[in-house]
PDB file of N, CA and C in Angstrom:
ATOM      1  N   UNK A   1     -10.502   3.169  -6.626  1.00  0.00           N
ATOM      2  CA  UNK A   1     -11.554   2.274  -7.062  1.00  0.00           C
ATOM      3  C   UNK A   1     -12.602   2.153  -5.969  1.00  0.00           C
ATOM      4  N   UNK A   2     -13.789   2.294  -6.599  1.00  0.00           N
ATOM      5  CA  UNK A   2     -15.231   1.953  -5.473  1.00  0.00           C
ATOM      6  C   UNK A   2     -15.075   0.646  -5.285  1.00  0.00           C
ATOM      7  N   UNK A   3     -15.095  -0.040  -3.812  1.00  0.00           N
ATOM      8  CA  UNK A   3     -16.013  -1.173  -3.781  1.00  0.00           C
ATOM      9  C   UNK A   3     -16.726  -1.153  -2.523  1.00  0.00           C
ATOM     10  N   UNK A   4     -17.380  -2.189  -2.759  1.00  0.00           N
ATOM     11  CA  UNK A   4     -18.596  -2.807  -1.712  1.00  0.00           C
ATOM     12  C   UNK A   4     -18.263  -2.694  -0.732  1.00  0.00           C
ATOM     13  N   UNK A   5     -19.392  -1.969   0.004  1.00  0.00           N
ATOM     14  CA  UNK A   5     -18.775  -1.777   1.431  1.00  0.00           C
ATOM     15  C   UNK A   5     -17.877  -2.840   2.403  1.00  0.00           C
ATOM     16  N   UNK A   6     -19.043  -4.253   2.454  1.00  0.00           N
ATOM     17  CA  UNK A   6     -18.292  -5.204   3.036  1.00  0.00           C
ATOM     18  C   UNK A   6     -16.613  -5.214   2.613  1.00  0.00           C
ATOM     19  N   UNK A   7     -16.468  -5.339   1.227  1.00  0.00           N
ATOM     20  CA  UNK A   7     -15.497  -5.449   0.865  1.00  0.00           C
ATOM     21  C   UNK A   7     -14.375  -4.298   1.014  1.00  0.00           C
ATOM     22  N   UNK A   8     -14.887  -2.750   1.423  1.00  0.00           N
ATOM     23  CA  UNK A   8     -13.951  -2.026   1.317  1.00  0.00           C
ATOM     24  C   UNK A   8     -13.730  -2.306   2.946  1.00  0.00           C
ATOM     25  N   UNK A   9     -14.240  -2.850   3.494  1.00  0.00           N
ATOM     26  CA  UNK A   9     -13.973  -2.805   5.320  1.00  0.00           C
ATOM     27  C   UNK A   9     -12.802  -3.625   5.529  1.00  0.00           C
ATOM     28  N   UNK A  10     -13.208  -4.970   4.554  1.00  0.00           N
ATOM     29  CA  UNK A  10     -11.699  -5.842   4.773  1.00  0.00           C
ATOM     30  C   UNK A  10     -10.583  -5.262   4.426  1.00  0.00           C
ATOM     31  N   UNK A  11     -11.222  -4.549   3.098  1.00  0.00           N
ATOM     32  CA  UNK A  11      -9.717  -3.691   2.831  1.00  0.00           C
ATOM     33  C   UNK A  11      -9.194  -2.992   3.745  1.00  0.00           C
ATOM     34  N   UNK A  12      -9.767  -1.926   3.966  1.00  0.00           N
ATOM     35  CA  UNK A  12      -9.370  -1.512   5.539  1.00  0.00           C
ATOM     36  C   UNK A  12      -8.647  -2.262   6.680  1.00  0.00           C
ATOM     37  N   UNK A  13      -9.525  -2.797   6.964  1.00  0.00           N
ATOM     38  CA  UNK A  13      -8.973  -3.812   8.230  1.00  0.00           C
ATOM     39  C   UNK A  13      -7.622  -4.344   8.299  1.00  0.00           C
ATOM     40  N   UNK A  14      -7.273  -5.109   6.307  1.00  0.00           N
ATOM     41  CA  UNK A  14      -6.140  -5.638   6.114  1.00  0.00           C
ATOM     42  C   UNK A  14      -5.209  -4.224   6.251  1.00  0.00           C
ATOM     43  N   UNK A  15      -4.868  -2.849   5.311  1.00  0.00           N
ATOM     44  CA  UNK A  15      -4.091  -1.813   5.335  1.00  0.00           C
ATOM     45  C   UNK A  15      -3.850  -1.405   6.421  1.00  0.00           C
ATOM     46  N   UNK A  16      -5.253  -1.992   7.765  1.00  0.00           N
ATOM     47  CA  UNK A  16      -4.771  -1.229   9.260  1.00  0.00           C
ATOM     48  C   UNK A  16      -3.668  -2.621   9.495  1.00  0.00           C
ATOM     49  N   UNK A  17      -3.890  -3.640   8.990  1.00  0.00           N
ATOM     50  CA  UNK A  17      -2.785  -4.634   9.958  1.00  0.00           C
ATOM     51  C   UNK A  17      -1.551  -4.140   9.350  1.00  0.00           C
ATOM     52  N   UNK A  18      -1.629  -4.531   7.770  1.00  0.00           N
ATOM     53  CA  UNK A  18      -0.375  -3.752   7.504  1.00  0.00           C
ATOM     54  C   UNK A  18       0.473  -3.263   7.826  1.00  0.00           C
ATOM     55  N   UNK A  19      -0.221  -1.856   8.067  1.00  0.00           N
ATOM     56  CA  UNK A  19       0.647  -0.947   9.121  1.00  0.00           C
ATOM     57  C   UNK A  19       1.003  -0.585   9.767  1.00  0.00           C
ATOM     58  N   UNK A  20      -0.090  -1.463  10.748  1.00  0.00           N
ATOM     59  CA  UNK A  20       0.696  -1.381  12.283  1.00  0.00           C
ATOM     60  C   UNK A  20       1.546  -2.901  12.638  1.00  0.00           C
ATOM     61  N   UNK A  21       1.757  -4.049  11.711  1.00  0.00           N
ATOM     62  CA  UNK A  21       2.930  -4.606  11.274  1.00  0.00           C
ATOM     63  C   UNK A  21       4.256  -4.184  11.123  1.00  0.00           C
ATOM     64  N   UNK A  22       4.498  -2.949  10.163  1.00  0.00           N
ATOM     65  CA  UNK A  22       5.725  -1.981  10.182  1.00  0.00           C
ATOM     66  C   UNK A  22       5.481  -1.276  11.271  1.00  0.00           C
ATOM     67  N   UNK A  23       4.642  -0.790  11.788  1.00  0.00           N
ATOM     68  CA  UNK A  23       4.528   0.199  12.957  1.00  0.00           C
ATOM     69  C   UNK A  23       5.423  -0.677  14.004  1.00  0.00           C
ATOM     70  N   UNK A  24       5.150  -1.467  14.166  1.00  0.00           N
ATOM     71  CA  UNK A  24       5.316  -2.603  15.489  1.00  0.00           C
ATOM     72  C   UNK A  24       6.972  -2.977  15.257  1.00  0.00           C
ATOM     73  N   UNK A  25       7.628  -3.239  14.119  1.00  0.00           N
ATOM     74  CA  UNK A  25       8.621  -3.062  13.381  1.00  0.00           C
ATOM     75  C   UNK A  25       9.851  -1.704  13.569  1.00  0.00           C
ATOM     76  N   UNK A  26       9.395  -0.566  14.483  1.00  0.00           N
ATOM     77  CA  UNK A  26       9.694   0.258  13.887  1.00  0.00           C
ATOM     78  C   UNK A  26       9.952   1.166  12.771  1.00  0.00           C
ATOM     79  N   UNK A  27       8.930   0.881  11.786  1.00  0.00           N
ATOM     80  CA  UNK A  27       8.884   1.240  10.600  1.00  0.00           C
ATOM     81  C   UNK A  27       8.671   2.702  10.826  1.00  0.00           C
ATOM     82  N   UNK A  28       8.601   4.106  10.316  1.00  0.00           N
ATOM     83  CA  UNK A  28       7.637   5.181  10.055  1.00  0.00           C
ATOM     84  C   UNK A  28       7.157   4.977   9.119  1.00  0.00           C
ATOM     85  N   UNK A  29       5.337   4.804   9.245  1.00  0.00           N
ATOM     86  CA  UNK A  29       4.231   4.487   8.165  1.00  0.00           C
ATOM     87  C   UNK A  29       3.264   5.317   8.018  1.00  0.00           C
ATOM     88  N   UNK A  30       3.121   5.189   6.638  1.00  0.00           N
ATOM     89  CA  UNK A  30       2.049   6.251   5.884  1.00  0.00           C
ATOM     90  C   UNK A  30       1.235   5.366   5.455  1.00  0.00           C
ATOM     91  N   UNK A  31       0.106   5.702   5.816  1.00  0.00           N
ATOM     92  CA  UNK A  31      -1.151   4.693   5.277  1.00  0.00           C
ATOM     93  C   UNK A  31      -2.720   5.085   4.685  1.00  0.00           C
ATOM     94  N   UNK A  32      -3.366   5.029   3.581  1.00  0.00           N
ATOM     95  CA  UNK A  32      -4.321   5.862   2.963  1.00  0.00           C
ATOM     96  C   UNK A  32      -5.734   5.120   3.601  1.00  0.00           C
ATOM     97  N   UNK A  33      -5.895   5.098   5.109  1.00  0.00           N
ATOM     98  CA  UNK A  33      -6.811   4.951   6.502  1.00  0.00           C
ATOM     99  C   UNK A  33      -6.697   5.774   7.280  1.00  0.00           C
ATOM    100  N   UNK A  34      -8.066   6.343   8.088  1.00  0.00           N
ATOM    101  CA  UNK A  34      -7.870   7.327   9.137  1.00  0.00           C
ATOM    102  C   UNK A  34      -6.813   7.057  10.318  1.00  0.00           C
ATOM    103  N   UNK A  35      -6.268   7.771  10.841  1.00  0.00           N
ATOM    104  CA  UNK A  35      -5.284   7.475  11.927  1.00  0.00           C
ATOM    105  C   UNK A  35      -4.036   7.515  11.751  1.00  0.00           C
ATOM    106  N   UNK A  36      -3.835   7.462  10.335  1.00  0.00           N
ATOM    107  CA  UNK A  36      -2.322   7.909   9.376  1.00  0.00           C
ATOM    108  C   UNK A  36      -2.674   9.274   8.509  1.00  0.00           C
ATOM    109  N   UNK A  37      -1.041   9.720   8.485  1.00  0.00           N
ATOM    110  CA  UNK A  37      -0.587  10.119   7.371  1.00  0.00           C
ATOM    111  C   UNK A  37      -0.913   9.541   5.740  1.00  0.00           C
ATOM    112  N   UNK A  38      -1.138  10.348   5.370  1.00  0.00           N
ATOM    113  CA  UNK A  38      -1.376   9.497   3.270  1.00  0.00           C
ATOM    114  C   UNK A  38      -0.408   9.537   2.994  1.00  0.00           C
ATOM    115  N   UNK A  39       0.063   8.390   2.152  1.00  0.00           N
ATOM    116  CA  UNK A  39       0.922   8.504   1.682  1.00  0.00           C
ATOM    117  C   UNK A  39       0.790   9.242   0.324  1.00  0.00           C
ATOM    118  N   UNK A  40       1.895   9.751  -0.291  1.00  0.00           N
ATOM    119  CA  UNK A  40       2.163  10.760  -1.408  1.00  0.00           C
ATOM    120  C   UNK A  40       1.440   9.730  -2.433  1.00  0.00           C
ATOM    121  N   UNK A  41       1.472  10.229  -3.426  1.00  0.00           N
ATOM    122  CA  UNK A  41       1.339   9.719  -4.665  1.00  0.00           C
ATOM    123  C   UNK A  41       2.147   9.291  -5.405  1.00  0.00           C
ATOM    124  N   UNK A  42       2.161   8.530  -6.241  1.00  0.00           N
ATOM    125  CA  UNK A  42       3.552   7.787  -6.979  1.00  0.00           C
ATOM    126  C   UNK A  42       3.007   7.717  -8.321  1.00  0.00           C
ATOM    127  N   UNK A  43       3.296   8.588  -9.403  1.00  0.00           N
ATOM    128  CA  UNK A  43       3.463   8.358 -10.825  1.00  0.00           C
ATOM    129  C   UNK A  43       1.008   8.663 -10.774  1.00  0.00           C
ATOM    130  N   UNK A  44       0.693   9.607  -9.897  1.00  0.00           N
ATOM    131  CA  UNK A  44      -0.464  10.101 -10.095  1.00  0.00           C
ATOM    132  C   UNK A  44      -1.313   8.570  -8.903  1.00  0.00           C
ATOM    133  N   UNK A  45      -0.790   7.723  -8.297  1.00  0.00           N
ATOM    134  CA  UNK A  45      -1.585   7.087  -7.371  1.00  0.00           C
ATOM    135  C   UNK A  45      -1.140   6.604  -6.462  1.00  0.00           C
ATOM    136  N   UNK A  46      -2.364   7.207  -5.893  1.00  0.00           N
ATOM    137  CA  UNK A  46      -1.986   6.613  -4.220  1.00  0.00           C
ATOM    138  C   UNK A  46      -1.640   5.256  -3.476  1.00  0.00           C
ATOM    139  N   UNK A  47      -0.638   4.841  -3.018  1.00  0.00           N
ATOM    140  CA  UNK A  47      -0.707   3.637  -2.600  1.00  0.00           C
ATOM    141  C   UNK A  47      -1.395   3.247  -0.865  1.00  0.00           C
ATOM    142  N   UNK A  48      -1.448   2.222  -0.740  1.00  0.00           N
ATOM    143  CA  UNK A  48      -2.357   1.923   0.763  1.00  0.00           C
ATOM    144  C   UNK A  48      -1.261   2.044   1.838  1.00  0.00           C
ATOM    145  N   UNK A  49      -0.160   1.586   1.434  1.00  0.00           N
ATOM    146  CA  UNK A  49       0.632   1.653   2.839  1.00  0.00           C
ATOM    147  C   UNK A  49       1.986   2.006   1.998  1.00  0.00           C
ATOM    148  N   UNK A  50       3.025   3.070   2.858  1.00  0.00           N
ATOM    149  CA  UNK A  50       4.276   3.253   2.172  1.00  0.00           C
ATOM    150  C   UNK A  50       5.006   3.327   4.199  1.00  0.00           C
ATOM    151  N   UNK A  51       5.968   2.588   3.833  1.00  0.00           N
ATOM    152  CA  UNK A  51       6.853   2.077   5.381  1.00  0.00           C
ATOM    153  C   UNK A  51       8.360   2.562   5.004  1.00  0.00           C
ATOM    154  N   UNK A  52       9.504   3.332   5.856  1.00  0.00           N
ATOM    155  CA  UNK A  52      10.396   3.550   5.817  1.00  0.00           C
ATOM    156  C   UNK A  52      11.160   3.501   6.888  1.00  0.00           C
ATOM    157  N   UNK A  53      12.638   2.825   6.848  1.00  0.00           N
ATOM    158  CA  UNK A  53      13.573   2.978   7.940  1.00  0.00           C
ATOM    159  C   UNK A  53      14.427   3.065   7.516  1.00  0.00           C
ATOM    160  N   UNK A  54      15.174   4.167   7.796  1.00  0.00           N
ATOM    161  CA  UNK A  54      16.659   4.272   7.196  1.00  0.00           C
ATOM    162  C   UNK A  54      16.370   4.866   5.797  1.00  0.00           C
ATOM    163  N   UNK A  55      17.411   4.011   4.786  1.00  0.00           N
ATOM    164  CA  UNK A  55      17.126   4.261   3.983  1.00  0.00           C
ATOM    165  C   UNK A  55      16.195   3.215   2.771  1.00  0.00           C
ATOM    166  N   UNK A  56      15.456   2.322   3.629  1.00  0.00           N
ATOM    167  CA  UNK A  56      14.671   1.317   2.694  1.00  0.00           C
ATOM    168  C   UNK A  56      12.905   2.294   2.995  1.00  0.00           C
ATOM    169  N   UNK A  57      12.519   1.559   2.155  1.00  0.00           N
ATOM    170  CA  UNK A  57      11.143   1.790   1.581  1.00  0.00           C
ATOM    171  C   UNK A  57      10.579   0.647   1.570  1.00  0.00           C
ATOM    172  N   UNK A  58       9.102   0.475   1.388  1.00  0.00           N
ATOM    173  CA  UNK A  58       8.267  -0.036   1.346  1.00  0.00           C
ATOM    174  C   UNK A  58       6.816  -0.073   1.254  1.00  0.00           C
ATOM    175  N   UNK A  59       6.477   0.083  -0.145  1.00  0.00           N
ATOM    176  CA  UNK A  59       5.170   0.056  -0.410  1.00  0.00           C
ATOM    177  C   UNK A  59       4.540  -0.889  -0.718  1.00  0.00           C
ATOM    178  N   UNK A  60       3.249  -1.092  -0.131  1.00  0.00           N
ATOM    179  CA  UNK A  60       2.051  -2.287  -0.206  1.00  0.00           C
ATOM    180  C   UNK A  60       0.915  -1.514  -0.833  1.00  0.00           C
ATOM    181  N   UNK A  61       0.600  -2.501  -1.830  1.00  0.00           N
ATOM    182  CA  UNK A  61      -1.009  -2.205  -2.203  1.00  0.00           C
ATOM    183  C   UNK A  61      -2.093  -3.622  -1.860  1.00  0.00           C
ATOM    184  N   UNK A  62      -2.946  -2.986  -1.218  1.00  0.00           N
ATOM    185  CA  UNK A  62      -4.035  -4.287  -0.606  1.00  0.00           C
ATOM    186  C   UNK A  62      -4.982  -3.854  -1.523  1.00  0.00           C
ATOM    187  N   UNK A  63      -5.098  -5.351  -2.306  1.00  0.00           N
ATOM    188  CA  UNK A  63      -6.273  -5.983  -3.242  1.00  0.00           C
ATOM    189  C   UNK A  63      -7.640  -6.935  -2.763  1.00  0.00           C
ATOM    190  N   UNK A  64      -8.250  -6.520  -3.207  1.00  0.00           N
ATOM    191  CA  UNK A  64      -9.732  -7.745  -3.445  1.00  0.00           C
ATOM    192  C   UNK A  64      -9.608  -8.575  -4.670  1.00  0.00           C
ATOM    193  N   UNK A  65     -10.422  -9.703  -4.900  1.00  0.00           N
ATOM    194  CA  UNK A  65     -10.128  -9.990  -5.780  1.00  0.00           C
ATOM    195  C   UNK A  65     -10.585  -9.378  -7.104  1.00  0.00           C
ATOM    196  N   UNK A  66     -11.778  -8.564  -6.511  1.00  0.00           N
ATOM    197  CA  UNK A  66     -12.215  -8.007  -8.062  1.00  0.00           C
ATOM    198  C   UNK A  66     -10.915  -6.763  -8.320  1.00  0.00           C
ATOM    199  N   UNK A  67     -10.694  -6.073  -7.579  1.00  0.00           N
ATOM    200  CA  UNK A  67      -9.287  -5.060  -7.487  1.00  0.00           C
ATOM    201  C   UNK A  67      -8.293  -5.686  -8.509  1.00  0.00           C
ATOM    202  N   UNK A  68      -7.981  -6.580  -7.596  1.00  0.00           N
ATOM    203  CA  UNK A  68      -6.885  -7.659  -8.270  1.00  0.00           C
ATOM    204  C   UNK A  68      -6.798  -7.124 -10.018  1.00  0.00           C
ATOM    205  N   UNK A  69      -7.970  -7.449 -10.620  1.00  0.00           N
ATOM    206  CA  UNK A  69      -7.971  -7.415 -11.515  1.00  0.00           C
ATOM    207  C   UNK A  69      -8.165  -6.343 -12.420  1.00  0.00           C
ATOM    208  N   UNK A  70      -8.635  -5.091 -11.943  1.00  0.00           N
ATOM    209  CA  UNK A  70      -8.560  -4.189 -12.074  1.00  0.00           C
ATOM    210  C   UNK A  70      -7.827  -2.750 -12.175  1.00  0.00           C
ATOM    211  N   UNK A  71      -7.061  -3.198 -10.990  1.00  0.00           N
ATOM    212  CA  UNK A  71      -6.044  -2.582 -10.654  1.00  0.00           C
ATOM    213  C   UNK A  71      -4.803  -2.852 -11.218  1.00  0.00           C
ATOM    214  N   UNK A  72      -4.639  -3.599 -12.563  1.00  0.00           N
ATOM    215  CA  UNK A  72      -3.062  -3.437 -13.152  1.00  0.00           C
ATOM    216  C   UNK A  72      -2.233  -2.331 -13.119  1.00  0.00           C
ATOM    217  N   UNK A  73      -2.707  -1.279 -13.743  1.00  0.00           N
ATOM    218  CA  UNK A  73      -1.805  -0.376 -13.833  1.00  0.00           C
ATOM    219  C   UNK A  73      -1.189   0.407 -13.264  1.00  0.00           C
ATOM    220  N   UNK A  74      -2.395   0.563 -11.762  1.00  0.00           N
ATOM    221  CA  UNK A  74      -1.695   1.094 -10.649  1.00  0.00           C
ATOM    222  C   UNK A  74      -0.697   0.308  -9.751  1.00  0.00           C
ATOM    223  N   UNK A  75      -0.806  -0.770  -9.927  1.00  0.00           N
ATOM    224  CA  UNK A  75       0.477  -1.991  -9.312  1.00  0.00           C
ATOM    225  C   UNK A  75       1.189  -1.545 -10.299  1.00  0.00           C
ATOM    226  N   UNK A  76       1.216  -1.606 -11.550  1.00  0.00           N
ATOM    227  CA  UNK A  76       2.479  -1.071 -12.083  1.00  0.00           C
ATOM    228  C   UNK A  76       3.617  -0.142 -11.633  1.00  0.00           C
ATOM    229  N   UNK A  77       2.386   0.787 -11.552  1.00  0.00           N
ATOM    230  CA  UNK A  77       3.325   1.889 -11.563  1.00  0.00           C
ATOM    231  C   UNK A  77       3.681   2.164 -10.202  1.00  0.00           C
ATOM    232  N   UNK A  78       3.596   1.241  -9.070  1.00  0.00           N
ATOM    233  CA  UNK A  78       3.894   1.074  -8.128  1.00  0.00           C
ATOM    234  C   UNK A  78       5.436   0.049  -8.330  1.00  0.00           C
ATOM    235  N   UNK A  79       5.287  -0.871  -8.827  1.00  0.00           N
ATOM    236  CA  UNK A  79       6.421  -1.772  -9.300  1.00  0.00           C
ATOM    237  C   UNK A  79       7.527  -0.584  -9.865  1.00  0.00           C
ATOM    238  N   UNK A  80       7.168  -0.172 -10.899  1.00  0.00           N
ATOM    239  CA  UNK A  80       8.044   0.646 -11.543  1.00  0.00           C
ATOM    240  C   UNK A  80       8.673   1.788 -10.494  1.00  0.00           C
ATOM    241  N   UNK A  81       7.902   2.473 -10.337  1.00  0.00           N
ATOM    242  CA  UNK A  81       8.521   3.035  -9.057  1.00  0.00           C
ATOM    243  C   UNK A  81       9.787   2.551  -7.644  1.00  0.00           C
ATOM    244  N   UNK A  82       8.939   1.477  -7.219  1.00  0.00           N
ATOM    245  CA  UNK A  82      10.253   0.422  -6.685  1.00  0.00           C
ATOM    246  C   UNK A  82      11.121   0.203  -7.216  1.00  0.00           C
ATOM    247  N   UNK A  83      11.204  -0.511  -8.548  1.00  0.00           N
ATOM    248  CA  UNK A  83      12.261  -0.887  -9.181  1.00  0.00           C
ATOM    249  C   UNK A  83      13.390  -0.030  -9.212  1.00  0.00           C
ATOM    250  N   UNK A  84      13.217   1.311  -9.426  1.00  0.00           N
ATOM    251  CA  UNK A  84      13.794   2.515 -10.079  1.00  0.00           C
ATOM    252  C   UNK A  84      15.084   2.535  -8.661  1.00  0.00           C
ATOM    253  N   UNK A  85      15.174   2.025  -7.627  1.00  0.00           N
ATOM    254  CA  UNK A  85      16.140   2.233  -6.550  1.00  0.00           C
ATOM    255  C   UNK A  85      16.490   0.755  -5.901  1.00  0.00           C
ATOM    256  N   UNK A  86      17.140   0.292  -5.374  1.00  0.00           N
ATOM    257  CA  UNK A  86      17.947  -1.238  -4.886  1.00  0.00           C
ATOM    258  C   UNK A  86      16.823  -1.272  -3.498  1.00  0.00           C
ATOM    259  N   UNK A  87      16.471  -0.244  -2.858  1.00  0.00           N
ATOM    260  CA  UNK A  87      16.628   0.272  -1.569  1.00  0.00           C
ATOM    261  C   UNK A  87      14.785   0.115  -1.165  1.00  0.00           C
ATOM    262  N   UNK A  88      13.868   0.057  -2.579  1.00  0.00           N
ATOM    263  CA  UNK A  88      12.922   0.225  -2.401  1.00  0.00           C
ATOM    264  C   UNK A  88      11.988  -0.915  -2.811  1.00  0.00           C
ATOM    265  N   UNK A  89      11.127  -1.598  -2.009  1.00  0.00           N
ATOM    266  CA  UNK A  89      10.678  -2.862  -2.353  1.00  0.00           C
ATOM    267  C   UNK A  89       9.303  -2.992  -2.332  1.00  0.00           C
ATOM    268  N   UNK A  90       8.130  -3.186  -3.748  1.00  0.00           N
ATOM    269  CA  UNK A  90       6.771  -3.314  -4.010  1.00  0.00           C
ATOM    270  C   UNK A  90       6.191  -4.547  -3.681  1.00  0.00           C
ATOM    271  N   UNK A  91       4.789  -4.300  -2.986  1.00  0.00           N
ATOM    272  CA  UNK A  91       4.281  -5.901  -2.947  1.00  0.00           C
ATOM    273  C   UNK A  91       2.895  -5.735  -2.738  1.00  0.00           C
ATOM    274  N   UNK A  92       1.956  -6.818  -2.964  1.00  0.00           N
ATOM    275  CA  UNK A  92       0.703  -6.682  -2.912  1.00  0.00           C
ATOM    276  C   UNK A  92      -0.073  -7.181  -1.879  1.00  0.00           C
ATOM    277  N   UNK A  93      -0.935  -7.426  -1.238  1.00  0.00           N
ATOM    278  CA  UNK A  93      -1.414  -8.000  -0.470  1.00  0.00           C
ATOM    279  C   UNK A  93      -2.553  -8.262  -0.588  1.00  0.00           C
ATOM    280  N   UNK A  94      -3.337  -9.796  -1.255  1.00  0.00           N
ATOM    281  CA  UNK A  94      -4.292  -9.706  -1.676  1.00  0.00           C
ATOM    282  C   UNK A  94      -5.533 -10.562  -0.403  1.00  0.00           C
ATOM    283  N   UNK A  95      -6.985 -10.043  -0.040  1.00  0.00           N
ATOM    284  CA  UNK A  95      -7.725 -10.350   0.474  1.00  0.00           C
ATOM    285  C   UNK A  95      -8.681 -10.835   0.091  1.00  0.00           C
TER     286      UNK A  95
END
């Protein structure tokens, strides 16, 4: 999704804390910002941050509020994806 610059910067800004949150964590993180790895795609979309240790997972998608609302289906299929294993846990992070 396009947005406004201002607005895609916070986005940014928030996906860099994100990940260097799990980073700091010892997480290994994939994050769709320069300075990371992308993460893969899940069910055709990309998510903003995917974090792993062991054998848990963790994917974040960071929202705006216009996103928020826009973005159902790709939170879905981010949810759905999580769901599908005990081990793997979806969440949003809205700005």
């Amino acid at each position: 999704m396009k947005r406004q610059k201002n607005k895609q910067s916070a986005h940014d800004s928030r996906v860099k804390r994100v990940a260097g949150g799990y980073k700091g964590k010892g997480w290994k993180v994939k994050a769709d910002i320069p300075g990371y790895s992308r993460p893969r795609p899940i069910h055709g979309r990309r998510p903003d941050v995917v974090a792993t240790k062991g054998q848990k997972t963790r994917i974040v998608e960071v929202e705006t509020k216009s996103s928020m609302r826009k973005d159902v289906p790709q939170r879905n299929a981010f949810r759905k994806f999580a769901n599908s294993s005990k081990k793997r846990k979806f969440r949003t992070s809205v700005i």
